[in-house]
C-alpha atoms as a PDB file:
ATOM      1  CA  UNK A   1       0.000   0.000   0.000  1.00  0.00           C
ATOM      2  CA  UNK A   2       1.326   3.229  -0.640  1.00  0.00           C
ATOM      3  CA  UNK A   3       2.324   5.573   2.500  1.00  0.00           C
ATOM      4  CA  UNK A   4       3.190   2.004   4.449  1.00  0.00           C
ATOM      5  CA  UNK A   5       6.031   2.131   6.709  1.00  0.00           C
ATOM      6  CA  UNK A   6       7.952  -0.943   5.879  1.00  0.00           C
ATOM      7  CA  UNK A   7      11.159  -2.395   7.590  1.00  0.00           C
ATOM      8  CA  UNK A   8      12.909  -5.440   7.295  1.00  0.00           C
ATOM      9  CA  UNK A   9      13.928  -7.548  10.235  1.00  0.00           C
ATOM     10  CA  UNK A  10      14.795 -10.771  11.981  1.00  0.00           C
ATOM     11  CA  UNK A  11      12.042 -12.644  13.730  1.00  0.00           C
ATOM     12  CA  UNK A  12      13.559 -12.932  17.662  1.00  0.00           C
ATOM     13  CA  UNK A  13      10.624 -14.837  18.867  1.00  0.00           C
ATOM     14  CA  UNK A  14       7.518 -16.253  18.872  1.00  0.00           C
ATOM     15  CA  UNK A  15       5.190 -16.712  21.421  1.00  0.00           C
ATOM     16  CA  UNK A  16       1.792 -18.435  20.101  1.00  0.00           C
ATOM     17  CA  UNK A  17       0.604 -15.944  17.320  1.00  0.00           C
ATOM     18  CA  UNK A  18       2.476 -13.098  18.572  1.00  0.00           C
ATOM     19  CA  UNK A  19       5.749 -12.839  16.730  1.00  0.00           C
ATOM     20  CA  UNK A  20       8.512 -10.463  18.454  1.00  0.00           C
ATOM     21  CA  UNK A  21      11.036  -9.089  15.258  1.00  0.00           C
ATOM     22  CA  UNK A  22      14.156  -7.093  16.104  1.00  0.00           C
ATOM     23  CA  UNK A  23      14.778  -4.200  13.309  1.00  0.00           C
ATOM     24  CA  UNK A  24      17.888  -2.154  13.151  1.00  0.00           C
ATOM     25  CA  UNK A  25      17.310   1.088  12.104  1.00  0.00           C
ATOM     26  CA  UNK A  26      20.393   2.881  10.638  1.00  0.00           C
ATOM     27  CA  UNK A  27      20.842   6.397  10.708  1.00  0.00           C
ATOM     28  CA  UNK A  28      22.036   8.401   7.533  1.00  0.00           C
ATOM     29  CA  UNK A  29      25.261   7.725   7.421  1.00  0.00           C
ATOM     30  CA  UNK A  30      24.648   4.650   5.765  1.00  0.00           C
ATOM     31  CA  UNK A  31      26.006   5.703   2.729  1.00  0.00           C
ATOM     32  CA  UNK A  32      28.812   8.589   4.226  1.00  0.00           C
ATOM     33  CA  UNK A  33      32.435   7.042   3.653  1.00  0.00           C
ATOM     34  CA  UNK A  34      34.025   8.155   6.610  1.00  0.00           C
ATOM     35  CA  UNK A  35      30.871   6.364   8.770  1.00  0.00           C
ATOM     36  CA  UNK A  36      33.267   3.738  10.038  1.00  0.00           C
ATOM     37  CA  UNK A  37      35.869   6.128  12.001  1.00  0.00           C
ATOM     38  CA  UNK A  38      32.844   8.844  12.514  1.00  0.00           C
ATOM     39  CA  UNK A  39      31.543   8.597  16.378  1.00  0.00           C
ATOM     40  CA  UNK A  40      27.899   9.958  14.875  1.00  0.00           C
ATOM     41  CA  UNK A  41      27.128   7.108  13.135  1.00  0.00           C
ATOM     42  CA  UNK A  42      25.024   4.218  14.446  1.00  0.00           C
ATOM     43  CA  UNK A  43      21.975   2.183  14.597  1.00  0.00           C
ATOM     44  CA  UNK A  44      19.791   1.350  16.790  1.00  0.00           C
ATOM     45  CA  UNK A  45      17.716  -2.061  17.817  1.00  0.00           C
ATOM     46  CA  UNK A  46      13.840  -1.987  18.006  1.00  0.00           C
ATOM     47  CA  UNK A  47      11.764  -4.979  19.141  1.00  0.00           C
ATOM     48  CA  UNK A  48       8.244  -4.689  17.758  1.00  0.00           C
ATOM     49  CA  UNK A  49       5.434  -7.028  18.427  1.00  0.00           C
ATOM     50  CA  UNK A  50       3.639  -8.077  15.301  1.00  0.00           C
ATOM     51  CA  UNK A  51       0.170 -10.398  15.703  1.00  0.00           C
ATOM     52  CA  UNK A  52       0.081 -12.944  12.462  1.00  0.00           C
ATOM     53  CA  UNK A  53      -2.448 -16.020  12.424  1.00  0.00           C
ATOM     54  CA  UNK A  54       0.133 -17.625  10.550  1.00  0.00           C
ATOM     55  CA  UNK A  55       3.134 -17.391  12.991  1.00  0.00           C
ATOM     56  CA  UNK A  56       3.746 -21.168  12.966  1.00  0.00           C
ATOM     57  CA  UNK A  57       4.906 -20.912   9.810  1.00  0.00           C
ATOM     58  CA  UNK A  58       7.447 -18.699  10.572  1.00  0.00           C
ATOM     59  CA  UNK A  59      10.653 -19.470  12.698  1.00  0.00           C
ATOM     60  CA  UNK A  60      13.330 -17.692  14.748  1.00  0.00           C
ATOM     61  CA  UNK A  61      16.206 -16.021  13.203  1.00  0.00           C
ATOM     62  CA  UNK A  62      14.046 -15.676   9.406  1.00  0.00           C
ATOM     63  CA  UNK A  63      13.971 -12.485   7.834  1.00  0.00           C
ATOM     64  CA  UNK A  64      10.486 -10.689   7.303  1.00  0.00           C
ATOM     65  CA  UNK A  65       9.448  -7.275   6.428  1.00  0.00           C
ATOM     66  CA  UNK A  66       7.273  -5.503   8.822  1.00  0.00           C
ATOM     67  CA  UNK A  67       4.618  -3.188   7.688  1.00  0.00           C
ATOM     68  CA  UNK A  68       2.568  -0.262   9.298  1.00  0.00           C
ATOM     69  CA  UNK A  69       0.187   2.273   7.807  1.00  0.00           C
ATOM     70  CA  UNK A  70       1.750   5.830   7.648  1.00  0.00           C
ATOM     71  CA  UNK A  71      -1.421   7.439   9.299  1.00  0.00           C
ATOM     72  CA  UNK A  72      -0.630   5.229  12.142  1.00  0.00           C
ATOM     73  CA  UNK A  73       3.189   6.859  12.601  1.00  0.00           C
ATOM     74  CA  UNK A  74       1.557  10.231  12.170  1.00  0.00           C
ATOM     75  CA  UNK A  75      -0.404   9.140  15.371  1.00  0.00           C
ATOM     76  CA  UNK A  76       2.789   8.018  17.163  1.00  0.00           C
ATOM     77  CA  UNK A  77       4.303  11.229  16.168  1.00  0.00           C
ATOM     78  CA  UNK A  78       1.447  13.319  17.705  1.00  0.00           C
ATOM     79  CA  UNK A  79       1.094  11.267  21.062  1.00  0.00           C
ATOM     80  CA  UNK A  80       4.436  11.513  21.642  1.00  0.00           C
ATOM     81  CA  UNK A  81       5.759  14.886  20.431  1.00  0.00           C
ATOM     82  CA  UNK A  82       2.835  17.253  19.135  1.00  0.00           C
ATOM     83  CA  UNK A  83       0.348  16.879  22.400  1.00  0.00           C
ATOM     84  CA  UNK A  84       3.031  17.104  25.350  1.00  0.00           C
ATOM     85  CA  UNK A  85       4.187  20.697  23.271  1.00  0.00           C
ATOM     86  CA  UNK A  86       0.283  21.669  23.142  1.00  0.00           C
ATOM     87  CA  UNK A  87       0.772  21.383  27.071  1.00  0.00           C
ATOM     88  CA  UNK A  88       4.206  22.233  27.845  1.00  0.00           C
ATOM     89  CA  UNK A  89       3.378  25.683  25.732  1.00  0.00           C
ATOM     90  CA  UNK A  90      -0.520  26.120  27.415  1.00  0.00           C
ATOM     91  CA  UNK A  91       1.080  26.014  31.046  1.00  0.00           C
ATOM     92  CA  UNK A  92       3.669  28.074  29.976  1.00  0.00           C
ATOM     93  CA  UNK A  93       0.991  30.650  28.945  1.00  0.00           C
ATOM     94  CA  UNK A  94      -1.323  30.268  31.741  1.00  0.00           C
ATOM     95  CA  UNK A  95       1.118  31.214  34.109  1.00  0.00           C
ATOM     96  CA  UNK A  96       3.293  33.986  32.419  1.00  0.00           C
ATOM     97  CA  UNK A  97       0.457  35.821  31.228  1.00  0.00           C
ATOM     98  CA  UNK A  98      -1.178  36.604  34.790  1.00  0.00           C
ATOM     99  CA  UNK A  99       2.280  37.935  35.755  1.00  0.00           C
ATOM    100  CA  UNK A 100       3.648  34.674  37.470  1.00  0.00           C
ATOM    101  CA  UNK A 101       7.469  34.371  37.497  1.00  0.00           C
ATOM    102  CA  UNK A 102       9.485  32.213  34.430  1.00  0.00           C
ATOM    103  CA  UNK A 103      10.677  29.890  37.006  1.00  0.00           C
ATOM    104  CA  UNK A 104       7.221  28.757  38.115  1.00  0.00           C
ATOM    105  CA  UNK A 105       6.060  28.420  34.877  1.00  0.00           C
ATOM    106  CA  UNK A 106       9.102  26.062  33.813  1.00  0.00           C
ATOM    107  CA  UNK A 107       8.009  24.101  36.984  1.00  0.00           C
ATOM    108  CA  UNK A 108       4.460  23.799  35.703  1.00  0.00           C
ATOM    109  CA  UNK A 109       5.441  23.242  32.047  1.00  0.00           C
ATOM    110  CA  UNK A 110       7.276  20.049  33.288  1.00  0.00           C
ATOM    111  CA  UNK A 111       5.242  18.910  36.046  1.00  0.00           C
ATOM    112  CA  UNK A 112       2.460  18.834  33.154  1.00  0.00           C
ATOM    113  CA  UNK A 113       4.120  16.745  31.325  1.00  0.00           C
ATOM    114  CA  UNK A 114       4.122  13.621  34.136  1.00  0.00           C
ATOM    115  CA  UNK A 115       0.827  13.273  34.176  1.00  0.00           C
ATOM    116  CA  UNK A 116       0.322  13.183  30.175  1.00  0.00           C
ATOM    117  CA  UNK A 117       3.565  10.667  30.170  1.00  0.00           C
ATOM    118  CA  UNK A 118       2.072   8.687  33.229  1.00  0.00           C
ATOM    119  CA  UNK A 119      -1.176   8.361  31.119  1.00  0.00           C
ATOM    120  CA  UNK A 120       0.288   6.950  27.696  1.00  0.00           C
ATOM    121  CA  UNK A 121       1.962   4.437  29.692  1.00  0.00           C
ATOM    122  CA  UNK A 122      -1.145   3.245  31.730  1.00  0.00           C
ATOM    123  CA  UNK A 123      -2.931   3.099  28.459  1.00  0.00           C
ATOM    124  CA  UNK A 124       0.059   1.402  26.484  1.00  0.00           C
ATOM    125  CA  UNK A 125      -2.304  -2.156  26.022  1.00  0.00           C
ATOM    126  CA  UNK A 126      -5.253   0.541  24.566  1.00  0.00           C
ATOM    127  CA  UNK A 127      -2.137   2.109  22.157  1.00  0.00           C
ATOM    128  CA  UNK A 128      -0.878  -1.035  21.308  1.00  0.00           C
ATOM    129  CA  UNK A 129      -4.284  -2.339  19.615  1.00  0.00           C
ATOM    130  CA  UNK A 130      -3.798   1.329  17.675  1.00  0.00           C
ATOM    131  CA  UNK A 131      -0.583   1.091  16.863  1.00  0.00           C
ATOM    132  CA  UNK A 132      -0.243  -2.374  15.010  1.00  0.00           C
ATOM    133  CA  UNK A 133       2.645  -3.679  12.403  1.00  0.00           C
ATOM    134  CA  UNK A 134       2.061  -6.792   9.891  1.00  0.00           C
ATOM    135  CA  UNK A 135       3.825  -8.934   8.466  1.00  0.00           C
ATOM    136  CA  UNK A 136       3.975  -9.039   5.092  1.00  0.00           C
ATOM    137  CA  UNK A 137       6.127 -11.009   2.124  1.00  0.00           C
END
């Protein structure tokens, strides 16, 4: 489909028809030639769970690509950056603009925030139904 976020990676385990696969997600440098004595460069590991009603016919250490819709990473990118901003920049607001002092307001910005963050991870099962990969190839 077009606008899918696809990855390739290894299948790390399988638990009934969940299927955990380990991607490694290289940065840019990919292609730089000096990426091998540059410090920037790396990757990183991510473990995603995928749900596939045919995970026993797939086994550990087999490559598979993993696909997501791309309205579904525009969520992601909203829960975790675009909201917490909305708040961080409202309590800002709500307590400069009466005349309170910078430093309380940076103290509300952030104590905002643990609340929001406390939230997402209570509801992480809920966001995990939303935010589903497949399986695909």
């Amino acid at each position: 489909m077009a606008g899918d976020i696809r990855h390739q990676g290894v299948v790390d385990m399988i638990d009934g028809q969940t299927v955990v696969v380990r991607i490694t997600q290289d940065t840019a440098c990919g292609g730089c030639q000096a990426r091998d004595i540059c410090h920037a460069a790396g990757s990183r590991e991510r473990l995603v769970e995928v749900w596939d009603a045919d995970a026993g016919n797939l086994q550990v250490g087999q490559t598979v690509t993993v696909s997501g819709s791309g309205s579904v990473g525009m969520k992601a990118v909203w829960i975790a950056f675009g909201l917490p901003l909305l708040l961080l920049f409202a309590a800002l607001m709500t307590v400069i603009l009466p005349g309170g002092s910078e430093k309380t307001a940076a103290f509300v910005a952030l104590g905002v925030l643990v609340p929001y963050y406390i939230g997402v991870y209570l509801f992480r099962k809920r966001l995990k139904r939303v935010f589903q990969f497949r399986i695909i190839g």
